[in-house]
PDB file of N, CA and C in Angstrom:
ATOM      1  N   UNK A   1      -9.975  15.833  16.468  1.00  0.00           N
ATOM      2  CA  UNK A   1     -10.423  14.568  15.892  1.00  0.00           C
ATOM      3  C   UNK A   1      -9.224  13.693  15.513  1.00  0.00           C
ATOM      4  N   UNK A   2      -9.027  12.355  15.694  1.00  0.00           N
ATOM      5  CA  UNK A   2      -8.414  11.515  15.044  1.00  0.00           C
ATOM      6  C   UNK A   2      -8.631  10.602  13.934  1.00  0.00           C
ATOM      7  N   UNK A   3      -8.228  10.651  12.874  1.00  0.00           N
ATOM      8  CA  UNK A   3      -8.462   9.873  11.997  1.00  0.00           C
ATOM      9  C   UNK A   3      -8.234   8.534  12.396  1.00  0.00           C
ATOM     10  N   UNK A   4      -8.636   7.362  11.506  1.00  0.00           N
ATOM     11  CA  UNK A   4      -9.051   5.990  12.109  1.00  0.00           C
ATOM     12  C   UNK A   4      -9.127   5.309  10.677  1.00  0.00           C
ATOM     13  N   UNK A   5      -9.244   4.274  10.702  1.00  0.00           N
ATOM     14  CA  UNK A   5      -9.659   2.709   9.390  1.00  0.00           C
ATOM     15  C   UNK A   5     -10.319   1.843  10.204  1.00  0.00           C
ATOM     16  N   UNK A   6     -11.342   1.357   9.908  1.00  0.00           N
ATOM     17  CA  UNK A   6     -11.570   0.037  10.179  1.00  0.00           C
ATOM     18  C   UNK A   6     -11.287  -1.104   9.293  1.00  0.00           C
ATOM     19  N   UNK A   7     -11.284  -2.157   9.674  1.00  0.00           N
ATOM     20  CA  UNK A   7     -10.667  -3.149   8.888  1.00  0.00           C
ATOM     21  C   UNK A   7     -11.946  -4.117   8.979  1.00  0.00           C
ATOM     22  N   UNK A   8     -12.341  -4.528   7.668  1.00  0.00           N
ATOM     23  CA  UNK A   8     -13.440  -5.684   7.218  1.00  0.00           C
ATOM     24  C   UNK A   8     -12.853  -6.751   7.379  1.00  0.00           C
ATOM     25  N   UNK A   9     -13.482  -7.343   8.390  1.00  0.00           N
ATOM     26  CA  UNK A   9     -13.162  -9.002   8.142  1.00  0.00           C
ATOM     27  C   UNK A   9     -14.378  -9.964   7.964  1.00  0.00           C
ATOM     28  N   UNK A  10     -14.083 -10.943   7.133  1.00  0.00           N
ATOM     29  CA  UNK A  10     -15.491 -11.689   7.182  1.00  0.00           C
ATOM     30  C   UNK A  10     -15.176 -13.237   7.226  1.00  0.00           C
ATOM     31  N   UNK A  11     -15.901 -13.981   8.105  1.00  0.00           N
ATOM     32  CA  UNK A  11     -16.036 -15.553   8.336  1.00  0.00           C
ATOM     33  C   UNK A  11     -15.773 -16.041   7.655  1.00  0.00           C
ATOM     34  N   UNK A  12     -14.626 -16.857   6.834  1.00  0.00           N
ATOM     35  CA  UNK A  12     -14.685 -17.216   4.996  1.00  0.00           C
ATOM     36  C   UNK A  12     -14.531 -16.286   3.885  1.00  0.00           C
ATOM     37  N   UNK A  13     -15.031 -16.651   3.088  1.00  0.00           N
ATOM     38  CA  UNK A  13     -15.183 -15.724   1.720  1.00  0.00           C
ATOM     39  C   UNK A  13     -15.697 -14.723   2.181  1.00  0.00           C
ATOM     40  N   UNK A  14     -14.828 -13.556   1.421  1.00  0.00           N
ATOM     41  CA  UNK A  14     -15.482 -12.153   1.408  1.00  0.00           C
ATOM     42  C   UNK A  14     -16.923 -12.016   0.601  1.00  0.00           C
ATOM     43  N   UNK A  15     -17.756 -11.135   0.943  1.00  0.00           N
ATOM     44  CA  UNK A  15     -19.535 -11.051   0.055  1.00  0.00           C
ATOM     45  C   UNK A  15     -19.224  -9.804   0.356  1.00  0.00           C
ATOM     46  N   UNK A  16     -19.416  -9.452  -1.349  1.00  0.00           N
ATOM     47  CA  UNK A  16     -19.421  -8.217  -1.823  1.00  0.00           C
ATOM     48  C   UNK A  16     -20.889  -7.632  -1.580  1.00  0.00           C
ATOM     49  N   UNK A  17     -20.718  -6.266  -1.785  1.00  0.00           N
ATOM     50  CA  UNK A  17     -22.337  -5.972  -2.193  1.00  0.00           C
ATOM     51  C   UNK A  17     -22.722  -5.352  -0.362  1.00  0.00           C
ATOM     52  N   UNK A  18     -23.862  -4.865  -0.283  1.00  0.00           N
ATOM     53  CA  UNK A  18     -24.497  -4.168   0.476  1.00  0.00           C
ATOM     54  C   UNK A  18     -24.666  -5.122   2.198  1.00  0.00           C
ATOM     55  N   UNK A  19     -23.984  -4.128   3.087  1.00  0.00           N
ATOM     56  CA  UNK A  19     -23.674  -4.979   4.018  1.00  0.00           C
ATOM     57  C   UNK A  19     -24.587  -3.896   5.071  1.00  0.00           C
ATOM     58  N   UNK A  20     -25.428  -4.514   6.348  1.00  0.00           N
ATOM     59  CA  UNK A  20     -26.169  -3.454   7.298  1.00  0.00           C
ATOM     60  C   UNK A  20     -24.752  -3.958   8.613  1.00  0.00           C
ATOM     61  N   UNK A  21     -24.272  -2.741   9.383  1.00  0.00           N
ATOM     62  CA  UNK A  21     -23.226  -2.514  10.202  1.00  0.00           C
ATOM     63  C   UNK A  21     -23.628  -1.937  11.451  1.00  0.00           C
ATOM     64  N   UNK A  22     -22.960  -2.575  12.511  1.00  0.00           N
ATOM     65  CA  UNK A  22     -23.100  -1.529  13.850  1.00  0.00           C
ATOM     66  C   UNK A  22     -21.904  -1.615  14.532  1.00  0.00           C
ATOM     67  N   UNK A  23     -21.549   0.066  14.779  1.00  0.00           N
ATOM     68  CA  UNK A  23     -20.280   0.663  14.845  1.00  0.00           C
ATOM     69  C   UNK A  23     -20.216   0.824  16.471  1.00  0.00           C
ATOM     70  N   UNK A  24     -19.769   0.573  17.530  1.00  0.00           N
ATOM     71  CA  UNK A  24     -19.706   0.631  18.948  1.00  0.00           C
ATOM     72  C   UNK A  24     -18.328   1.658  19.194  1.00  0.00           C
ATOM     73  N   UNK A  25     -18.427   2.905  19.671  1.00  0.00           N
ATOM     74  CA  UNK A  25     -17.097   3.198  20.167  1.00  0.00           C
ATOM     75  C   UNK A  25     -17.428   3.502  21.607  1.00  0.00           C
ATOM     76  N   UNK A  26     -16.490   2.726  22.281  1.00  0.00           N
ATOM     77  CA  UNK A  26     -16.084   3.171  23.290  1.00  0.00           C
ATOM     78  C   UNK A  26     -14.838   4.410  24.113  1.00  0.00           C
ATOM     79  N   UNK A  27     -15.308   4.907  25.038  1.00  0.00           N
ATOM     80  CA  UNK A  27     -14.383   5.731  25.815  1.00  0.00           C
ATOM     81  C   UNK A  27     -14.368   6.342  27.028  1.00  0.00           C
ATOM     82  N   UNK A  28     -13.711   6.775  27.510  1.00  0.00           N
ATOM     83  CA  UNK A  28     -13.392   7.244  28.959  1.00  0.00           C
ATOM     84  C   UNK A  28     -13.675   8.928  28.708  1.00  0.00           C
ATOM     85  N   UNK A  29     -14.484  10.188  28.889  1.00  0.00           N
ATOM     86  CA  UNK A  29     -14.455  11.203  29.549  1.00  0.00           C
ATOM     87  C   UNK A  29     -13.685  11.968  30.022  1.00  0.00           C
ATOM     88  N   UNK A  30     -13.413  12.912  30.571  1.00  0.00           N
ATOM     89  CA  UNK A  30     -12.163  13.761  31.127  1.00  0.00           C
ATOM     90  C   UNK A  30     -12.565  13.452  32.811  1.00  0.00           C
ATOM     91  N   UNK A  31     -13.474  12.687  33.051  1.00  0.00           N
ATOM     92  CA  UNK A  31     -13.637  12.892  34.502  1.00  0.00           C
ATOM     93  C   UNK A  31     -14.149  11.095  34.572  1.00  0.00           C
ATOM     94  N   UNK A  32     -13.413  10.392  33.416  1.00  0.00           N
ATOM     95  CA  UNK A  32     -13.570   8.722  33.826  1.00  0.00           C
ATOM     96  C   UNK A  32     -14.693   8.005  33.614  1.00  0.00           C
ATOM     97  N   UNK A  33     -15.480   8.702  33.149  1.00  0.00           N
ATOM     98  CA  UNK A  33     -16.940   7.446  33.169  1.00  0.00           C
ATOM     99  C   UNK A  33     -16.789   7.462  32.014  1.00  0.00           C
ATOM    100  N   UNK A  34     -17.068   5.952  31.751  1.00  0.00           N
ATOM    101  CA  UNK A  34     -17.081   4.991  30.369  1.00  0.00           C
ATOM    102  C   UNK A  34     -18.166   5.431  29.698  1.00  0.00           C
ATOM    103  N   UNK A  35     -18.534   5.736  27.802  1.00  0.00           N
ATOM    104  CA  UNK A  35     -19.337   6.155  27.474  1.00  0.00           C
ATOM    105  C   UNK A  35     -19.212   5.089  26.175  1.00  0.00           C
ATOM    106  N   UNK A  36     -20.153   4.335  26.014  1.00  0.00           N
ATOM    107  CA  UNK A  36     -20.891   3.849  24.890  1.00  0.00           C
ATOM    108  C   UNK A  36     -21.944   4.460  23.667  1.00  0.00           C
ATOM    109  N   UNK A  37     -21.010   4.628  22.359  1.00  0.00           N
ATOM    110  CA  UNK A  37     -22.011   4.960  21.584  1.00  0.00           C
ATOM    111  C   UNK A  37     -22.339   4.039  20.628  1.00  0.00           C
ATOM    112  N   UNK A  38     -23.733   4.085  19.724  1.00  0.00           N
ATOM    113  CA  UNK A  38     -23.414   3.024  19.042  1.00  0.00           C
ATOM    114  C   UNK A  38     -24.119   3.598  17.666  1.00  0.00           C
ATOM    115  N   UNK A  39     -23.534   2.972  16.441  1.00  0.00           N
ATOM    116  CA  UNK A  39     -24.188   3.655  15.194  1.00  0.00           C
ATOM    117  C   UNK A  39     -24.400   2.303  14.161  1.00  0.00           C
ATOM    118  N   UNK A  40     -25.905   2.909  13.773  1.00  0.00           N
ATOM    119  CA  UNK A  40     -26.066   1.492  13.013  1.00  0.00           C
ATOM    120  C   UNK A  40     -25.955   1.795  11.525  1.00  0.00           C
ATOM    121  N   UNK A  41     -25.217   1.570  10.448  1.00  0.00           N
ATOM    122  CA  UNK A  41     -24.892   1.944   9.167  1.00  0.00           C
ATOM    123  C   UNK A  41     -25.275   1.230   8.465  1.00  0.00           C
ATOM    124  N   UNK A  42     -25.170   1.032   6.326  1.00  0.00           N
ATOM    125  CA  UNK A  42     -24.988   0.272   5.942  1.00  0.00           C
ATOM    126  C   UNK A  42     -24.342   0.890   5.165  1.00  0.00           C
ATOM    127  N   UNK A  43     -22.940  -0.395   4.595  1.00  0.00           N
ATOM    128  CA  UNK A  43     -21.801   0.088   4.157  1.00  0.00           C
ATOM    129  C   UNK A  43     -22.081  -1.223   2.523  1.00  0.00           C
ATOM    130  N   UNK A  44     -21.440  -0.526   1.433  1.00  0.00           N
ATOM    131  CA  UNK A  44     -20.921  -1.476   0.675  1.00  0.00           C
ATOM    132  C   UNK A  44     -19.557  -1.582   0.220  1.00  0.00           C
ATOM    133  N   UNK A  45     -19.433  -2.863  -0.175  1.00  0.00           N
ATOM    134  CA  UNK A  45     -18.134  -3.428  -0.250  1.00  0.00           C
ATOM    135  C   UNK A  45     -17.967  -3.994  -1.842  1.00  0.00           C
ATOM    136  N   UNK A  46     -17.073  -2.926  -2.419  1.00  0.00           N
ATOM    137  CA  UNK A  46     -16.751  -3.518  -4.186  1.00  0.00           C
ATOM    138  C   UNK A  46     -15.979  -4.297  -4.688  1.00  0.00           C
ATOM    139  N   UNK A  47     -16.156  -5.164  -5.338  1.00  0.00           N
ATOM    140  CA  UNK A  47     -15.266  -6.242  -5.767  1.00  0.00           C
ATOM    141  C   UNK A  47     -14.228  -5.680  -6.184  1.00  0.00           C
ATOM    142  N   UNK A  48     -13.098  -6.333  -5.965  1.00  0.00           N
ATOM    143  CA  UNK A  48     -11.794  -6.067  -6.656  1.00  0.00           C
ATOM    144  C   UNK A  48     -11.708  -6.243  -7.751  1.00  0.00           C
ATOM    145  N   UNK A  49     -11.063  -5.456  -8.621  1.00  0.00           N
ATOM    146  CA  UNK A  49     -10.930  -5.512 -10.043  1.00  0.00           C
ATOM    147  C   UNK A  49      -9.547  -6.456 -10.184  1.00  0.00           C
ATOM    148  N   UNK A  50      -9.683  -7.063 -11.433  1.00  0.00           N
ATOM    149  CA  UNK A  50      -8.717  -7.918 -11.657  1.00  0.00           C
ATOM    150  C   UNK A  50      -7.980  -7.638 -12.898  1.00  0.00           C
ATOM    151  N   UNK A  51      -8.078  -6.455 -13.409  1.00  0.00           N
ATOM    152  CA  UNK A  51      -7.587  -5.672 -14.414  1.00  0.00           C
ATOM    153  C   UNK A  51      -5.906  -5.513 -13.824  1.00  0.00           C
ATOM    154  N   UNK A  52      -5.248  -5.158 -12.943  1.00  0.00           N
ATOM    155  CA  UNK A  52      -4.338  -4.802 -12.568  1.00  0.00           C
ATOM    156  C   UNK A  52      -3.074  -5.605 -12.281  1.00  0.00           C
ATOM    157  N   UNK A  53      -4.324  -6.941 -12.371  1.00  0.00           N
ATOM    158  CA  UNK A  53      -2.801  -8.010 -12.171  1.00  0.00           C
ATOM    159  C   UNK A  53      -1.811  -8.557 -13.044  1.00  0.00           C
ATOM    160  N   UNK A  54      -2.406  -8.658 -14.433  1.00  0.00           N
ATOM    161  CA  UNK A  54      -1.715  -8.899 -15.268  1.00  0.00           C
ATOM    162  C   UNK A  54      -0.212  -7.890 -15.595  1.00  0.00           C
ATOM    163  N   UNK A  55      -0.508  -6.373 -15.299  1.00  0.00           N
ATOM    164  CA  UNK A  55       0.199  -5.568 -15.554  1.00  0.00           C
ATOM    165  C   UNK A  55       1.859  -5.385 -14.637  1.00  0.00           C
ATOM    166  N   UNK A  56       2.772  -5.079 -15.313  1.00  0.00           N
ATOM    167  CA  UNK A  56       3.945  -4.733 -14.316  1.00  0.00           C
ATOM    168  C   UNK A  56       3.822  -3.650 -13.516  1.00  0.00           C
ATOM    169  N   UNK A  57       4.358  -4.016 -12.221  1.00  0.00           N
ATOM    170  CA  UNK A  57       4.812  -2.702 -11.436  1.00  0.00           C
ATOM    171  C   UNK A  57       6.153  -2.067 -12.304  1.00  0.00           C
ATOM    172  N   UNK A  58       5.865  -0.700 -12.416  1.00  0.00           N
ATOM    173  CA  UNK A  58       6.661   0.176 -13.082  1.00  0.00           C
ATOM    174  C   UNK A  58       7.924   0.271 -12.717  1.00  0.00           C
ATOM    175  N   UNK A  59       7.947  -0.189 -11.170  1.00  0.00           N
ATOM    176  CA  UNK A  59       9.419   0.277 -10.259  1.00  0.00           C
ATOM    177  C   UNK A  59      10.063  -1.013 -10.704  1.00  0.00           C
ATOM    178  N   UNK A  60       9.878  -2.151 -10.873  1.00  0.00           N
ATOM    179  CA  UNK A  60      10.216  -3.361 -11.377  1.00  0.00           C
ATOM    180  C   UNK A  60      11.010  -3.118 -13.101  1.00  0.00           C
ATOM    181  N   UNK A  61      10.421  -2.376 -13.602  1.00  0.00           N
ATOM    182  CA  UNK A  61      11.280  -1.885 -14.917  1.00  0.00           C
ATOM    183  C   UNK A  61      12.312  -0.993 -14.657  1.00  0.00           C
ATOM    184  N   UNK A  62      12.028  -0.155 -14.110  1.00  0.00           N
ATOM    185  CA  UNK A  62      12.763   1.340 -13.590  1.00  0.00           C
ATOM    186  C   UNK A  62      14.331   1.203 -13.272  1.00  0.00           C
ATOM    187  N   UNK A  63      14.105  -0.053 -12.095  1.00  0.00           N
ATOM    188  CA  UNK A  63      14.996  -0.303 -11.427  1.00  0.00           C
ATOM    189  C   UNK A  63      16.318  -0.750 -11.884  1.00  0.00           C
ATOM    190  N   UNK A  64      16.300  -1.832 -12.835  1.00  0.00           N
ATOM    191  CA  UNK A  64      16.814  -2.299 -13.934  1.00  0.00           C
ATOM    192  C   UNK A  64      17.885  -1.615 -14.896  1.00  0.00           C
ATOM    193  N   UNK A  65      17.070  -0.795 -15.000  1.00  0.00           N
ATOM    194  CA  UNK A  65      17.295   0.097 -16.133  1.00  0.00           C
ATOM    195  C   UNK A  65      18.693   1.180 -14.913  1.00  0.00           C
ATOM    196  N   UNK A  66      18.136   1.424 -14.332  1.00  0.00           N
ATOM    197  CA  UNK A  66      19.309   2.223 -13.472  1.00  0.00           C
ATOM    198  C   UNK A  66      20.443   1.792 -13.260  1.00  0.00           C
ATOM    199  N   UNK A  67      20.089   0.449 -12.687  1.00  0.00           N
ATOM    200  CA  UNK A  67      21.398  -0.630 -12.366  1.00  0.00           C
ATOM    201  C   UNK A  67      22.009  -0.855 -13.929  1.00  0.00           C
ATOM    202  N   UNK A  68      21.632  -0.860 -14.800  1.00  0.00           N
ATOM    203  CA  UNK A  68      21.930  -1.101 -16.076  1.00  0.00           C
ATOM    204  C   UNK A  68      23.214   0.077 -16.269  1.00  0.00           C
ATOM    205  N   UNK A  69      22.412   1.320 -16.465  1.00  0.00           N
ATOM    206  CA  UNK A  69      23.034   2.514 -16.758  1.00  0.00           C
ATOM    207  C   UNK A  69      24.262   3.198 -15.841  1.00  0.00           C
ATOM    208  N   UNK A  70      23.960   2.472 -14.133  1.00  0.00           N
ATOM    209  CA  UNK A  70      25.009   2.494 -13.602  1.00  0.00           C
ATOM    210  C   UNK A  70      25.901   1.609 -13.711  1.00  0.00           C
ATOM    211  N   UNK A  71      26.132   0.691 -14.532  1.00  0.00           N
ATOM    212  CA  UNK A  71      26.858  -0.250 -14.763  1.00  0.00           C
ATOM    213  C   UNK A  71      27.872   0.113 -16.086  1.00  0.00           C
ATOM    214  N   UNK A  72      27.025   0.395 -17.015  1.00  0.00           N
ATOM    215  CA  UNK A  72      28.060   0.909 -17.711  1.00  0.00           C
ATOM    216  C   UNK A  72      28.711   2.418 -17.933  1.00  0.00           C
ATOM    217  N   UNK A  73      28.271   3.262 -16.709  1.00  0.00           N
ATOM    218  CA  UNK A  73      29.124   4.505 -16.299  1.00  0.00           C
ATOM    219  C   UNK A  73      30.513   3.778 -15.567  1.00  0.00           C
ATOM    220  N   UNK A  74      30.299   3.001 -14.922  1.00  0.00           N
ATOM    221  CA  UNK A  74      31.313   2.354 -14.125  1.00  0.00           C
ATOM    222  C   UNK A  74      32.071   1.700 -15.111  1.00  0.00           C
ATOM    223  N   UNK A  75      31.434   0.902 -16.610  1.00  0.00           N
ATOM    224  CA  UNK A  75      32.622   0.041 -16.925  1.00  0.00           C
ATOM    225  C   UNK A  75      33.560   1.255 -17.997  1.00  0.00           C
ATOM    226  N   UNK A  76      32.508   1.961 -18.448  1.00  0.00           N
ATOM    227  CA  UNK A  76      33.273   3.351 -19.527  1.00  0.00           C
ATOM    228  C   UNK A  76      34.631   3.869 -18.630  1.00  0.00           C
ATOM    229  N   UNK A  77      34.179   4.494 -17.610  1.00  0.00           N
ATOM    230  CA  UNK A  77      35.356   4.837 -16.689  1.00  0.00           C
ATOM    231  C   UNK A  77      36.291   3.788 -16.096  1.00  0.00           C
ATOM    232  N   UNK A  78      36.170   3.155 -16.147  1.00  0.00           N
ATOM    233  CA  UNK A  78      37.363   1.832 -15.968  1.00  0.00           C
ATOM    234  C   UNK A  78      37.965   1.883 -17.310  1.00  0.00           C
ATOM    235  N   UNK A  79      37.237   1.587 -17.944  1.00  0.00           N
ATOM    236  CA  UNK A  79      37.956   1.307 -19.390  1.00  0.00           C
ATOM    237  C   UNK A  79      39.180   2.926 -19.528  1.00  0.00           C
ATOM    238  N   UNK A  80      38.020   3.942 -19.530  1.00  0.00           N
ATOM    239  CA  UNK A  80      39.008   5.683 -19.461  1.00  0.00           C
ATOM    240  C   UNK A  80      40.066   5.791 -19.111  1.00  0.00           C
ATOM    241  N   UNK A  81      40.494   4.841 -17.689  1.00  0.00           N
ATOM    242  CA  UNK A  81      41.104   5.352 -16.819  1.00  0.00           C
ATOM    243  C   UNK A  81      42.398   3.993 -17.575  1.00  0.00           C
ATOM    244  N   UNK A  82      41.550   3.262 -17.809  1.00  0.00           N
ATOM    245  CA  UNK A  82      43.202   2.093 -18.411  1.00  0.00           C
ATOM    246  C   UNK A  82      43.891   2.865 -19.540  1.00  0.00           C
ATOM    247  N   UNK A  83      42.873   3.466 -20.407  1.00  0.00           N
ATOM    248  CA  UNK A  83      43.712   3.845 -21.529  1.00  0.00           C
ATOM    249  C   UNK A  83      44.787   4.952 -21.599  1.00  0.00           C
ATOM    250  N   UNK A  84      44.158   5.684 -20.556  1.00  0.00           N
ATOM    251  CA  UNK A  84      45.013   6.755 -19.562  1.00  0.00           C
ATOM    252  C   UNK A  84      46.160   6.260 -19.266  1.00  0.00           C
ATOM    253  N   UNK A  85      46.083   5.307 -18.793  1.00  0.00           N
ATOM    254  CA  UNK A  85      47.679   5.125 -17.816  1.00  0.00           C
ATOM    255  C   UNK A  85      48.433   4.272 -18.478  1.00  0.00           C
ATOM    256  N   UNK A  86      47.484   3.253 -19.899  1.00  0.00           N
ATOM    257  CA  UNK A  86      48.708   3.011 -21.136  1.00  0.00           C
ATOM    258  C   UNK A  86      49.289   3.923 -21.900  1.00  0.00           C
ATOM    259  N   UNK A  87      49.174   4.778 -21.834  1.00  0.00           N
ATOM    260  CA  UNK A  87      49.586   6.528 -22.677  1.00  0.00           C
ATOM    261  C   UNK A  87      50.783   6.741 -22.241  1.00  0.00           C
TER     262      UNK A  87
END
């Protein structure tokens, strides 16, 4: 088996809520003849929550903070190394 996604697209605005679907796959056989199947579903589709936008991405803090901390490993040891060689 291969796993797969389909991708929703809709004319305009997306409409949430209870949608009736028909799924067509096509394919070729081990001996070439084209085979049509077809499946008729109904799928629903949930609104996006809007809870999430206000919030930071975490890696956006994280990142910062590293560059930060690698910054002043670098300036400590600069500084180390001057006082060293005024000695």
């Amino acid at each position: 088996p291969v796993p797969f996604n389909i991708q929703i697209e809709f004319d305009g605005e997306p409409r949430y809520g209870e949608h009736d679907i028909t799924i067509t796959v096509r394919y070729k056989d081990s001996i070439r003849d084209e085979i049509f199947l077809t499946h008729d579903a109904t799928i629903f589709v949930k609104e996006l929550s809007n809870s999430d936008e206000g919030s930071l991405d975490q890696t956006m803090i994280i990142i910062p903070i590293i560059l930060a901390i690698g910054a002043g490993i670098y300036i400590m040891r600069r500084r180390k190394k001057v006082i060293i060689e005024q000695s």
